[in-house]
PDB file of N, CA and C in Angstrom:
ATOM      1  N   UNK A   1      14.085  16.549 -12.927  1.00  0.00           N
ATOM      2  CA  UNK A   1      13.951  16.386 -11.493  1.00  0.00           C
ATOM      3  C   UNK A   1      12.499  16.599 -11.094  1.00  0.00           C
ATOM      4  N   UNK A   2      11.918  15.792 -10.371  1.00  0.00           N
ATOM      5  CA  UNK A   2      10.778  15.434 -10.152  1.00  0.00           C
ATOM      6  C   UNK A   2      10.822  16.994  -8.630  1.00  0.00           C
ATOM      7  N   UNK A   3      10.113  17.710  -8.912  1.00  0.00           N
ATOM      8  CA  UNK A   3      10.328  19.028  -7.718  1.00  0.00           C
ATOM      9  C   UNK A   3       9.236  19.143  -6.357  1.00  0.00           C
ATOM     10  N   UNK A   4       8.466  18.230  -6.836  1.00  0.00           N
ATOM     11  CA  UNK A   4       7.058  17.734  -5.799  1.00  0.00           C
ATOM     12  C   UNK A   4       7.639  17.066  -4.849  1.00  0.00           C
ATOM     13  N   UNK A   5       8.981  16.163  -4.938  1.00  0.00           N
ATOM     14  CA  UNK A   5       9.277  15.179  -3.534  1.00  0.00           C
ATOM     15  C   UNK A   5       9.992  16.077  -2.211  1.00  0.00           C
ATOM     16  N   UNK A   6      10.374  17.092  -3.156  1.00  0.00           N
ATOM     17  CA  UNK A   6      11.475  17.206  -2.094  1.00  0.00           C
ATOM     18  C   UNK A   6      11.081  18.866  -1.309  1.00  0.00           C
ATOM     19  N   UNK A   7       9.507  19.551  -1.806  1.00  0.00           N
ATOM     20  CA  UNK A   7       9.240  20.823  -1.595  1.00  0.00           C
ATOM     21  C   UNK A   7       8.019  20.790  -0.468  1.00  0.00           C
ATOM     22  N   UNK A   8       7.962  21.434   0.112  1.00  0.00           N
ATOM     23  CA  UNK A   8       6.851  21.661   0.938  1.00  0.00           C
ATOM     24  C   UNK A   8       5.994  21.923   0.522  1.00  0.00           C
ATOM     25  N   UNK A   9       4.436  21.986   0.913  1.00  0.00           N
ATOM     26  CA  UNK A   9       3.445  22.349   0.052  1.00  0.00           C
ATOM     27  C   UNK A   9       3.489  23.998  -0.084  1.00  0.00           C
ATOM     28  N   UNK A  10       3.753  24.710   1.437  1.00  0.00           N
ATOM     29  CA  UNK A  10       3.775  25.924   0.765  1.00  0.00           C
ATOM     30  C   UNK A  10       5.426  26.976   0.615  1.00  0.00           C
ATOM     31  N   UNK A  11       6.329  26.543   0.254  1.00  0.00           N
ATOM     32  CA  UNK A  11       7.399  26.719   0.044  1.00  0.00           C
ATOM     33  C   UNK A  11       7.543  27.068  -1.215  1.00  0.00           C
ATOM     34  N   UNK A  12       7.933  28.152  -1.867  1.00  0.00           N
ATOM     35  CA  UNK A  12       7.906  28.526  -3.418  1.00  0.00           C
ATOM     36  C   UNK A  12       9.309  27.742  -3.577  1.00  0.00           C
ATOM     37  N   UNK A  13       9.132  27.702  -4.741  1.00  0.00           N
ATOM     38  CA  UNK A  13      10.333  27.273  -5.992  1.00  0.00           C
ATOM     39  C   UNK A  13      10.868  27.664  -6.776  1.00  0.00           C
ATOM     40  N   UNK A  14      11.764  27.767  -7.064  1.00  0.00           N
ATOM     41  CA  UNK A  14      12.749  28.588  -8.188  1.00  0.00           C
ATOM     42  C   UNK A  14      13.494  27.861  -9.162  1.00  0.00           C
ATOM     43  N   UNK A  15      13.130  28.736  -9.826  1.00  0.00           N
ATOM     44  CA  UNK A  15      14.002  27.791 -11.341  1.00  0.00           C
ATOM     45  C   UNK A  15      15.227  28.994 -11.616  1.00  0.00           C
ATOM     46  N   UNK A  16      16.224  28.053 -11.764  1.00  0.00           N
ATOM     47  CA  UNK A  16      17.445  29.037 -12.509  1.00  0.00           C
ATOM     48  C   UNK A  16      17.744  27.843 -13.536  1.00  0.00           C
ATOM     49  N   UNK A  17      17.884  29.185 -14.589  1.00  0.00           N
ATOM     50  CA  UNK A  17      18.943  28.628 -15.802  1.00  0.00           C
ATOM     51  C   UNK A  17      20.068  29.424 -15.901  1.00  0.00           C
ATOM     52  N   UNK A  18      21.107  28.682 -15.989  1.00  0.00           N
ATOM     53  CA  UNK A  18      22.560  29.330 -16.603  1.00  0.00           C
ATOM     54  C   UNK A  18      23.321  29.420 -17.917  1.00  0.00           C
ATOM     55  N   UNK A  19      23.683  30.169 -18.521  1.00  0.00           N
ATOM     56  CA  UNK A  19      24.052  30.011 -19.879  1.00  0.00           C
ATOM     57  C   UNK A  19      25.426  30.350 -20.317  1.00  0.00           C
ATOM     58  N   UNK A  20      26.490  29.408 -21.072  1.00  0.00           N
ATOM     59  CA  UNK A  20      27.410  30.091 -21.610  1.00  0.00           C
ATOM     60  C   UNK A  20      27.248  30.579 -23.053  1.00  0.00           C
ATOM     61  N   UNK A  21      26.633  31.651 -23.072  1.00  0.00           N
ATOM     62  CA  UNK A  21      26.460  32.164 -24.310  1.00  0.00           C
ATOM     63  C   UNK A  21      27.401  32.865 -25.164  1.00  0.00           C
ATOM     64  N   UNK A  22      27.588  32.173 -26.432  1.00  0.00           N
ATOM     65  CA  UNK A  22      29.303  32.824 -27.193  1.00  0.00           C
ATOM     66  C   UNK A  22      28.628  34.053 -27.909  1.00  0.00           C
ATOM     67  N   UNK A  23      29.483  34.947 -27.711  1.00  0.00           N
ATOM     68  CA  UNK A  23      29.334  36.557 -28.100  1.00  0.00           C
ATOM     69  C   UNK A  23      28.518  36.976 -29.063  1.00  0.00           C
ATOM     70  N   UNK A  24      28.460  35.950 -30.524  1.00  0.00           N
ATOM     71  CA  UNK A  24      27.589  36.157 -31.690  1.00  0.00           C
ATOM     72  C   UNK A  24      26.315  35.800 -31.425  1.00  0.00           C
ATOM     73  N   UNK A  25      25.808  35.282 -30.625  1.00  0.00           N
ATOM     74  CA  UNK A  25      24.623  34.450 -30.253  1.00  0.00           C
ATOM     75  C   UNK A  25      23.756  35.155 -29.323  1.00  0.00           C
ATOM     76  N   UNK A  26      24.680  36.098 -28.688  1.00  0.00           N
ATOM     77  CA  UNK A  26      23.754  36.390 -27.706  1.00  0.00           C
ATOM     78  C   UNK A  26      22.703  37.582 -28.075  1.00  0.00           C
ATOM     79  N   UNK A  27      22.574  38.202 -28.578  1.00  0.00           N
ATOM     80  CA  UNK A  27      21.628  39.373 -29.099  1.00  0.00           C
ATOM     81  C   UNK A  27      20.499  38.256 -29.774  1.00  0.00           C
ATOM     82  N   UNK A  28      20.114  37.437 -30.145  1.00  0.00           N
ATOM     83  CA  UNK A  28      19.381  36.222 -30.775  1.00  0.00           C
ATOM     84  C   UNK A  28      18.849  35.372 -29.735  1.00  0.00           C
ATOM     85  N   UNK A  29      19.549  34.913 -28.725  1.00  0.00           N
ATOM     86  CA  UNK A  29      19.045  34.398 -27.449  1.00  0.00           C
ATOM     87  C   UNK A  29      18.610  35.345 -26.381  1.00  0.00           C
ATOM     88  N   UNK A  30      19.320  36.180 -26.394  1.00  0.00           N
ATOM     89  CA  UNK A  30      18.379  37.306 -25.110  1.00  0.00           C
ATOM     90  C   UNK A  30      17.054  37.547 -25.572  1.00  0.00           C
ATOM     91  N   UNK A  31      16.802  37.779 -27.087  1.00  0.00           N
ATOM     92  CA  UNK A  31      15.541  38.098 -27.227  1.00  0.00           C
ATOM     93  C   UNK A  31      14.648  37.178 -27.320  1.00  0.00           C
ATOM     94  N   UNK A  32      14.802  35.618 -26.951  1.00  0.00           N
ATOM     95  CA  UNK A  32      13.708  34.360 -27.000  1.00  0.00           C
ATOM     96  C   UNK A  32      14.214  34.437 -25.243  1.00  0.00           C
ATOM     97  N   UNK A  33      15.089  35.051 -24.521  1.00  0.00           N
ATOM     98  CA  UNK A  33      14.881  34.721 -22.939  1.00  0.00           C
ATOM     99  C   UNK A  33      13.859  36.042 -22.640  1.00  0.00           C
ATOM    100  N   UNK A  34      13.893  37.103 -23.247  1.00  0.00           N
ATOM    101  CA  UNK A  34      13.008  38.203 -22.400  1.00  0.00           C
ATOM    102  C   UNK A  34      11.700  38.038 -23.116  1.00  0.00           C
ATOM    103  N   UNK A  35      11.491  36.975 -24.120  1.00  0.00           N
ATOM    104  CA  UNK A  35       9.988  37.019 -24.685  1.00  0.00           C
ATOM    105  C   UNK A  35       9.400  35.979 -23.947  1.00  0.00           C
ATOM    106  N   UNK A  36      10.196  34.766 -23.212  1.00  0.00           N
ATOM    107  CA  UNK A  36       9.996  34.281 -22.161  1.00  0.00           C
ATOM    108  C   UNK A  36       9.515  34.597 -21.146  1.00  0.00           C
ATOM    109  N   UNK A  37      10.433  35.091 -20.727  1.00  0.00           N
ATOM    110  CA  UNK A  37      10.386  36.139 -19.453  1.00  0.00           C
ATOM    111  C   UNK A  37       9.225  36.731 -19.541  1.00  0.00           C
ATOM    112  N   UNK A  38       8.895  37.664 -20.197  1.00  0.00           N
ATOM    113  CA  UNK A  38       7.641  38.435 -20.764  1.00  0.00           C
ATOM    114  C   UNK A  38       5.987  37.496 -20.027  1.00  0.00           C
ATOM    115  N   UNK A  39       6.381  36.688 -21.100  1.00  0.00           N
ATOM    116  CA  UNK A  39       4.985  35.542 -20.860  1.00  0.00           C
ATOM    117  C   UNK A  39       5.122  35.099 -19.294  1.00  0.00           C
ATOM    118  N   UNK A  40       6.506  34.657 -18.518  1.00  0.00           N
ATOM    119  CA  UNK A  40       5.967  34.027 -17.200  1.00  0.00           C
ATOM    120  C   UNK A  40       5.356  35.018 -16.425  1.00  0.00           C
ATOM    121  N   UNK A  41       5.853  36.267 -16.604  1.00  0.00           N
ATOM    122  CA  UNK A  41       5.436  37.403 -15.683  1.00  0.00           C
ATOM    123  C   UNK A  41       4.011  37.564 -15.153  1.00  0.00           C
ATOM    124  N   UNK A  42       3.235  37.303 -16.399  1.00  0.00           N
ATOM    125  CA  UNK A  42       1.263  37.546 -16.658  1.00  0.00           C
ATOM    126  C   UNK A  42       0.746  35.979 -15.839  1.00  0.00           C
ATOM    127  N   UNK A  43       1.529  34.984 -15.410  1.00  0.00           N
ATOM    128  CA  UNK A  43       0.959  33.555 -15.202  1.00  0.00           C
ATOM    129  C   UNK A  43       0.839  33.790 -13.660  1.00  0.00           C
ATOM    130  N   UNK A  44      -0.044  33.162 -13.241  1.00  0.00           N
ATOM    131  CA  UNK A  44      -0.504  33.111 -11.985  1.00  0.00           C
ATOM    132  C   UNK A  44       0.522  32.084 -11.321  1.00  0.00           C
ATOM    133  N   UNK A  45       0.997  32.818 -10.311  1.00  0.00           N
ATOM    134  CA  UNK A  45       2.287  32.341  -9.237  1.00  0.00           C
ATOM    135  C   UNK A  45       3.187  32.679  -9.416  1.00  0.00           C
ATOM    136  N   UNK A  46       3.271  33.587 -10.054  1.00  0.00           N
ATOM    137  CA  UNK A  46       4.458  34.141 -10.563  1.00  0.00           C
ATOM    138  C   UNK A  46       4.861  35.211  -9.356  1.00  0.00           C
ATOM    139  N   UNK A  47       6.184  35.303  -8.469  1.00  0.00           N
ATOM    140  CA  UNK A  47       6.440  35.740  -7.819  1.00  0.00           C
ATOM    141  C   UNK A  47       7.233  37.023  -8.365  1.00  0.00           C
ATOM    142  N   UNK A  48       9.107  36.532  -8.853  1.00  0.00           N
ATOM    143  CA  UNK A  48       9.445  37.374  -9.550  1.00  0.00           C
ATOM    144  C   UNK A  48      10.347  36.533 -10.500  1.00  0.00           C
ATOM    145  N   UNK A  49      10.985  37.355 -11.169  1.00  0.00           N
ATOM    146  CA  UNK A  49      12.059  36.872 -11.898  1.00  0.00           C
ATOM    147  C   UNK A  49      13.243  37.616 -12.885  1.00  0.00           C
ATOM    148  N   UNK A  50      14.219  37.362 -12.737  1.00  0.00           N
ATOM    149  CA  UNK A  50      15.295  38.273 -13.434  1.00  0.00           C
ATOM    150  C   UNK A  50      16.401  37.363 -14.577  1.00  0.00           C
ATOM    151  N   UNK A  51      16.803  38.512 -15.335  1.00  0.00           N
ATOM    152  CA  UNK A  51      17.583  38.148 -16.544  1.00  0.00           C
ATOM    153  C   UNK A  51      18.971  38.885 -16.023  1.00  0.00           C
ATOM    154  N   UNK A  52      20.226  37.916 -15.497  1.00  0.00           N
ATOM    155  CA  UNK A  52      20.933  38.827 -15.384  1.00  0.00           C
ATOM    156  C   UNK A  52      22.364  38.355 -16.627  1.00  0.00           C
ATOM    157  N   UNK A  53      23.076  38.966 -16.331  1.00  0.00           N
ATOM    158  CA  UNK A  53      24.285  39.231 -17.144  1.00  0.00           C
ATOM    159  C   UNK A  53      25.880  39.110 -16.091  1.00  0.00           C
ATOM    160  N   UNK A  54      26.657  37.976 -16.447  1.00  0.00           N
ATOM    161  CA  UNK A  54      27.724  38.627 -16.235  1.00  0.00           C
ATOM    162  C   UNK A  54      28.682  39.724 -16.163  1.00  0.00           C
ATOM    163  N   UNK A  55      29.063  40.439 -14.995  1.00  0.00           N
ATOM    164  CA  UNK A  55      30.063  41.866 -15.387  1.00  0.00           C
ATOM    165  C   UNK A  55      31.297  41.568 -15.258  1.00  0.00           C
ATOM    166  N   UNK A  56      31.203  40.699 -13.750  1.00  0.00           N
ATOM    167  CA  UNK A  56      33.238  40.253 -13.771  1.00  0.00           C
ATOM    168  C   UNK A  56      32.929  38.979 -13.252  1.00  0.00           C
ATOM    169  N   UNK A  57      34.338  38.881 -12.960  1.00  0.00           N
ATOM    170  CA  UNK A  57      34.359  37.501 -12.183  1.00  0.00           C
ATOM    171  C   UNK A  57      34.865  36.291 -13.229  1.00  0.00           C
ATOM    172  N   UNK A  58      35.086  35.009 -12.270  1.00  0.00           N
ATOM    173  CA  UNK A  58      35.778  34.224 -13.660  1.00  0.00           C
ATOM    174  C   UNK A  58      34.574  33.133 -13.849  1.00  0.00           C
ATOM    175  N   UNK A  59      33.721  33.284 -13.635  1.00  0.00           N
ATOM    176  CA  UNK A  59      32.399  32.159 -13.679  1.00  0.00           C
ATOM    177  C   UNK A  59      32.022  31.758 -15.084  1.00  0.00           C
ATOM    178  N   UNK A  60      31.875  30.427 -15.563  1.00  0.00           N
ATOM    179  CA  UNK A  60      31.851  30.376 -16.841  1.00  0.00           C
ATOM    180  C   UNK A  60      30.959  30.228 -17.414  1.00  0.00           C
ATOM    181  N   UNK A  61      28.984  30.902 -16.514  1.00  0.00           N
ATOM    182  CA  UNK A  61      27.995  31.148 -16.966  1.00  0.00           C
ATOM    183  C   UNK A  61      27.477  32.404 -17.663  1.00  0.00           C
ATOM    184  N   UNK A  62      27.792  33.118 -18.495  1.00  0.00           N
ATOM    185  CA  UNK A  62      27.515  34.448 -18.864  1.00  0.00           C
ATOM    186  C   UNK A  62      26.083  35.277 -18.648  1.00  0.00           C
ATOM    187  N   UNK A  63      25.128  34.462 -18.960  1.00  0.00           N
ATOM    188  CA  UNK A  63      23.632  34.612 -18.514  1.00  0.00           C
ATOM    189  C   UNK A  63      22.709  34.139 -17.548  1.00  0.00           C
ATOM    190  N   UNK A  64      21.871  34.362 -16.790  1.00  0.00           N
ATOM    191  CA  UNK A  64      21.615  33.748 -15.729  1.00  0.00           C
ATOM    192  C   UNK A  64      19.773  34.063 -16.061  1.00  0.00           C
ATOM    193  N   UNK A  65      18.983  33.043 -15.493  1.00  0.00           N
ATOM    194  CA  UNK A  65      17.792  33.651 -15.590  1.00  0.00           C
ATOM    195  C   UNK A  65      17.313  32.852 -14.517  1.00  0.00           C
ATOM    196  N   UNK A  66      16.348  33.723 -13.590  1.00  0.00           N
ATOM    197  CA  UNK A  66      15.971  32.845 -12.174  1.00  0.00           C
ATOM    198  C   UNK A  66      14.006  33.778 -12.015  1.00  0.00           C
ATOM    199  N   UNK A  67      13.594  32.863 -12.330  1.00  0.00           N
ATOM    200  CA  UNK A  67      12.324  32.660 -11.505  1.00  0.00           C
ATOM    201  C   UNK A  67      11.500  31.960  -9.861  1.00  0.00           C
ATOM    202  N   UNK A  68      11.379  33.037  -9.529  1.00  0.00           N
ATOM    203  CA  UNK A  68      10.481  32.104  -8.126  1.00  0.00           C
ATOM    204  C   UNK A  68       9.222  32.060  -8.604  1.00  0.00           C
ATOM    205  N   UNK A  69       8.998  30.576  -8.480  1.00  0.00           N
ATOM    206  CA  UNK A  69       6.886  30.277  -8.405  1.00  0.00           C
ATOM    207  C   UNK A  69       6.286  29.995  -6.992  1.00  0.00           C
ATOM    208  N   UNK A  70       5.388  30.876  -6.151  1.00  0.00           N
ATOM    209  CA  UNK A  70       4.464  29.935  -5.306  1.00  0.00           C
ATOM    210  C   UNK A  70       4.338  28.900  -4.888  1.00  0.00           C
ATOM    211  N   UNK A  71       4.173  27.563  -6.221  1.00  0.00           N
ATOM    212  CA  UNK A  71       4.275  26.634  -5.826  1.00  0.00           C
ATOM    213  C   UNK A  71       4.385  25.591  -7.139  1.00  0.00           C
ATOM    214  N   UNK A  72       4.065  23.993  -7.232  1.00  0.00           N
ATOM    215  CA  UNK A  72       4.324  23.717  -8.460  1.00  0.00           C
ATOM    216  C   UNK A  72       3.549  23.660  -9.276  1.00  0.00           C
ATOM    217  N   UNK A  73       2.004  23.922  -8.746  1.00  0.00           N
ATOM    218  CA  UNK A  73       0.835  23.991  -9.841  1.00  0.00           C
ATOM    219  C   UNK A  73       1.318  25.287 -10.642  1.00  0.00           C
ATOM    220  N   UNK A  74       1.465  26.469 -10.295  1.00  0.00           N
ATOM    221  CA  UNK A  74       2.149  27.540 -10.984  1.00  0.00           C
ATOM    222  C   UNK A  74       3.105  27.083 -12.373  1.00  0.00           C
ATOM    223  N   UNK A  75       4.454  26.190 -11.463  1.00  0.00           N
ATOM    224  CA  UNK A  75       4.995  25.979 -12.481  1.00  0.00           C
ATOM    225  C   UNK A  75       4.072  25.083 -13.952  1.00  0.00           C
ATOM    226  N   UNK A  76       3.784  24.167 -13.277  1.00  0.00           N
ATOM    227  CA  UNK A  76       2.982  23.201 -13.659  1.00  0.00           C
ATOM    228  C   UNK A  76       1.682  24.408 -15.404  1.00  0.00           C
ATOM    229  N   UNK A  77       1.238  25.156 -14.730  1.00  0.00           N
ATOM    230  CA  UNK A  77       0.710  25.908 -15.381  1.00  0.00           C
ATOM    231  C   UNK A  77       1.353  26.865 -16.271  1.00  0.00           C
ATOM    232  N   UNK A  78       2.762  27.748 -15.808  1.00  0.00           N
ATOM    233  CA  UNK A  78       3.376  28.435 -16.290  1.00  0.00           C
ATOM    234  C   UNK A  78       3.839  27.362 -17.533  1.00  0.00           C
ATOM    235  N   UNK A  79       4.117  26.220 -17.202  1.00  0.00           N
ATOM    236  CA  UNK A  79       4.844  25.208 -18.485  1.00  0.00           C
ATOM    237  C   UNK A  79       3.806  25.150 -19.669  1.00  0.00           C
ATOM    238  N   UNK A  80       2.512  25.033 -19.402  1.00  0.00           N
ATOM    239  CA  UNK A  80       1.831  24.542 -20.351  1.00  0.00           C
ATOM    240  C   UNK A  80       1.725  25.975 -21.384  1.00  0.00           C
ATOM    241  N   UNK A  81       1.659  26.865 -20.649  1.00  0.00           N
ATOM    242  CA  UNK A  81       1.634  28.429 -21.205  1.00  0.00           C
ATOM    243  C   UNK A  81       2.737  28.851 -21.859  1.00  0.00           C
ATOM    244  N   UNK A  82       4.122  28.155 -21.572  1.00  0.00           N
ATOM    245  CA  UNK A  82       5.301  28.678 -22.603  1.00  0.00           C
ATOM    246  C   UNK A  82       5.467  27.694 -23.369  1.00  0.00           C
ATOM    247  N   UNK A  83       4.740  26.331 -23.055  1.00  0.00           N
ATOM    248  CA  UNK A  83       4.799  25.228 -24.971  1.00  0.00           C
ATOM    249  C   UNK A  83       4.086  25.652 -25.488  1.00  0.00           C
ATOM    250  N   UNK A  84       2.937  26.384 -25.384  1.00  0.00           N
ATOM    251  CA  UNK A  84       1.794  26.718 -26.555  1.00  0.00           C
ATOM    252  C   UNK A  84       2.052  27.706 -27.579  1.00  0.00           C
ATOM    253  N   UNK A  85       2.727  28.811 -26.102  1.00  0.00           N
ATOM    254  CA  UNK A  85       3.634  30.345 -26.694  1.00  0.00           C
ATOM    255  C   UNK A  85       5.133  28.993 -28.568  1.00  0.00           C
ATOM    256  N   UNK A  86       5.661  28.459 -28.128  1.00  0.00           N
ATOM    257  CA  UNK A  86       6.971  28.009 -27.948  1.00  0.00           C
ATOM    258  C   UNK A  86       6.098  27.299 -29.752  1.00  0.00           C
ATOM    259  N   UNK A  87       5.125  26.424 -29.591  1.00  0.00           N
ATOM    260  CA  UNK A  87       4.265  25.870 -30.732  1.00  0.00           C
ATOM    261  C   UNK A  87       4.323  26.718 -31.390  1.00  0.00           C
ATOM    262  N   UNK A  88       3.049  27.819 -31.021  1.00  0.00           N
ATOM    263  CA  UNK A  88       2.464  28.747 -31.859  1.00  0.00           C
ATOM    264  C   UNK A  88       3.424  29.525 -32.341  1.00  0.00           C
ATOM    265  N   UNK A  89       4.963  29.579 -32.404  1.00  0.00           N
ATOM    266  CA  UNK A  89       5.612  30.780 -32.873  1.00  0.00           C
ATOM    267  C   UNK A  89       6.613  29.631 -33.835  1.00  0.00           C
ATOM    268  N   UNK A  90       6.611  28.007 -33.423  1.00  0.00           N
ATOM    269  CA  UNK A  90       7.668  27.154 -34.361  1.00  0.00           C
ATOM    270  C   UNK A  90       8.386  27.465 -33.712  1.00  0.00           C
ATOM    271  N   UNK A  91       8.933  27.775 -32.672  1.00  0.00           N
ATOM    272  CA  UNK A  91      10.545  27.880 -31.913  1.00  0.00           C
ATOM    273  C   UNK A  91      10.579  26.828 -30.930  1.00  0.00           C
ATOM    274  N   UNK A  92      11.950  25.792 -31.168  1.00  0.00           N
ATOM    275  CA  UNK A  92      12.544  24.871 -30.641  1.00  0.00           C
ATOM    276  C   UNK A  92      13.315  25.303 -29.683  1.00  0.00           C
ATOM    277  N   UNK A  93      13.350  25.690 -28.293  1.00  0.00           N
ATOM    278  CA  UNK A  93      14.758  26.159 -27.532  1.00  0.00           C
ATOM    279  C   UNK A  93      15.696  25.368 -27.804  1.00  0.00           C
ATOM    280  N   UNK A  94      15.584  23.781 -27.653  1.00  0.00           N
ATOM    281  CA  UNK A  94      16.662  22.880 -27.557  1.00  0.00           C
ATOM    282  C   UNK A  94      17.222  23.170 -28.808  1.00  0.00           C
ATOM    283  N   UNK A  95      16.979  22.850 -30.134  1.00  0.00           N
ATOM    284  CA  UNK A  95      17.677  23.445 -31.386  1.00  0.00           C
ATOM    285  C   UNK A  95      17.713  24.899 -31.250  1.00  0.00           C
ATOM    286  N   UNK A  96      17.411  25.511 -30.535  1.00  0.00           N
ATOM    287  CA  UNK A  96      18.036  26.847 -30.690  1.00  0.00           C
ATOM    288  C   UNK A  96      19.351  26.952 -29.879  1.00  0.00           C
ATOM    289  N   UNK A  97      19.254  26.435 -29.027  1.00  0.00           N
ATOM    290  CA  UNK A  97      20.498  25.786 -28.155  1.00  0.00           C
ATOM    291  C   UNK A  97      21.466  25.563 -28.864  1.00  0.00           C
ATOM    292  N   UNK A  98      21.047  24.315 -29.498  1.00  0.00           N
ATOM    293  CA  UNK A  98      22.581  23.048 -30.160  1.00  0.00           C
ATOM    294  C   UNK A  98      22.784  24.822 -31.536  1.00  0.00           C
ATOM    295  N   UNK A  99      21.966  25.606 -32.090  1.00  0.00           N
ATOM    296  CA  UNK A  99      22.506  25.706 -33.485  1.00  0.00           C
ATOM    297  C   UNK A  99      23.280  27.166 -33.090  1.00  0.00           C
ATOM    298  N   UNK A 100      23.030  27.798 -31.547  1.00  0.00           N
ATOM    299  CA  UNK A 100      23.655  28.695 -31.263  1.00  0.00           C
ATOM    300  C   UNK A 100      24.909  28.668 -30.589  1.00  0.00           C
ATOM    301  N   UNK A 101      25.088  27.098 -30.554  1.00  0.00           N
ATOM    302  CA  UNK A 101      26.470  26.824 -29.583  1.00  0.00           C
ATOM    303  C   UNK A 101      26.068  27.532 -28.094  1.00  0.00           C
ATOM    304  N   UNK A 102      25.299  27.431 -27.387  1.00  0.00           N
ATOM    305  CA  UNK A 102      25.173  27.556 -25.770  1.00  0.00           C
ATOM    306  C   UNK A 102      25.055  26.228 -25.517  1.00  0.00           C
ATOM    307  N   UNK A 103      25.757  26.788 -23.792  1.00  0.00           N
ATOM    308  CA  UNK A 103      25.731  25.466 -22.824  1.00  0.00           C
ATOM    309  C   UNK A 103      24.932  26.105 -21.987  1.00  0.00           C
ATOM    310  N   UNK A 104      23.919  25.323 -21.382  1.00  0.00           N
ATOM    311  CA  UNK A 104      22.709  25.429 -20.492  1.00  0.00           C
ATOM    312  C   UNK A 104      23.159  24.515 -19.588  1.00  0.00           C
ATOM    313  N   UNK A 105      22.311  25.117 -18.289  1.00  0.00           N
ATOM    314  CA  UNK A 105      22.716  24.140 -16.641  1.00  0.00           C
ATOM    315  C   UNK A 105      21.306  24.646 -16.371  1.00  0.00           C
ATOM    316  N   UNK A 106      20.338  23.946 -16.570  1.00  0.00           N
ATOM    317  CA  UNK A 106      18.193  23.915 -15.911  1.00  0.00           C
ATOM    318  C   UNK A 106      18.642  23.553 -15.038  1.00  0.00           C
ATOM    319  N   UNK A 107      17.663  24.085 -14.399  1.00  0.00           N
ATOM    320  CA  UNK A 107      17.573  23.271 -13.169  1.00  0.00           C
ATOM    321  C   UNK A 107      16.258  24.343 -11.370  1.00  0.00           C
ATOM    322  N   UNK A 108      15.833  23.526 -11.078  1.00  0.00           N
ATOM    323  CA  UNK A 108      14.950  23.914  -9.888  1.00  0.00           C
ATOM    324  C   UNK A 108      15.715  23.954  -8.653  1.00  0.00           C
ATOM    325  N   UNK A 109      15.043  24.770  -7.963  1.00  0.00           N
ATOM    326  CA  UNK A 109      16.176  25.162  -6.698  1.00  0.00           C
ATOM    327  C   UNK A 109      15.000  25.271  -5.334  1.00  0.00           C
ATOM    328  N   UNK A 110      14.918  24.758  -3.897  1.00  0.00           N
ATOM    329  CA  UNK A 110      13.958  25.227  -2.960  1.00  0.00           C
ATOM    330  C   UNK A 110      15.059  26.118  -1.920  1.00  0.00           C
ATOM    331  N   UNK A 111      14.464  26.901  -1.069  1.00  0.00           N
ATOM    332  CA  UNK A 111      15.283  27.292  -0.417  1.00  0.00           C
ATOM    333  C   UNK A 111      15.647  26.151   1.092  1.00  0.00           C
ATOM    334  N   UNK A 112      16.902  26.909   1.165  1.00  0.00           N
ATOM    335  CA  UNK A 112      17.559  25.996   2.357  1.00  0.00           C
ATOM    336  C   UNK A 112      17.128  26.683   4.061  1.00  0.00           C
ATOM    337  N   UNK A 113      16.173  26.012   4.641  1.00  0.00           N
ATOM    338  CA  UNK A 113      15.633  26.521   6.200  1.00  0.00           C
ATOM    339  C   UNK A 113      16.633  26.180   7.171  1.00  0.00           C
TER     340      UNK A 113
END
């Protein structure tokens, strides 16, 4: 999704990802989401961002991770800073994805005025 058409110039943006992460997998994926996490924190525009966890409820996302950016040069910048991280270490998310059995829902979010 193209996130420039539909945002104001100064309106921050948020990214959430959702995850159904199966029980064996997840101690292996939390630790490539908080080394993530880690790196967006230090990037300029970085507002905030959280790793949360399902406790109840019947929702069939178990993990949740939501960042707000400033704006999209941020993101724009924050991206180039977690492929280099993502290179330099040989880690594929998408095959880490397919070989851990998670279902992912990306996606950018603006707020509603």
């Amino acid at each position: 999704m193209n996130t420039t058409a539909s945002v104001k110039p100064n309106q921050h943006i948020y990214r959430v990802d959702k995850f159904i992460v199966p029980v064996a997998a997840r101690a292996e994926f939390l630790g490539s989401i908080q080394t993530t996490q880690a790196l967006l924190k230090k990037q300029q525009g970085f507002v905030q961002g959280r790793v949360l966890e399902q406790v109840s409820g019947n929702g069939e996302f178990n993990l949740v991770t939501f960042v707000e950016w400033e704006n999209q040069a941020a993101i724009d910048l924050a991206k180039a800073a977690v492929d280099a991280m993502f290179k330099a270490s040989n880690y594929n998310p998408a095959a880490t994805i397919q070989r851990l059995g998670i279902k992912a829902d990306l996606a950018f979010y603006r707020q509603i005025e």
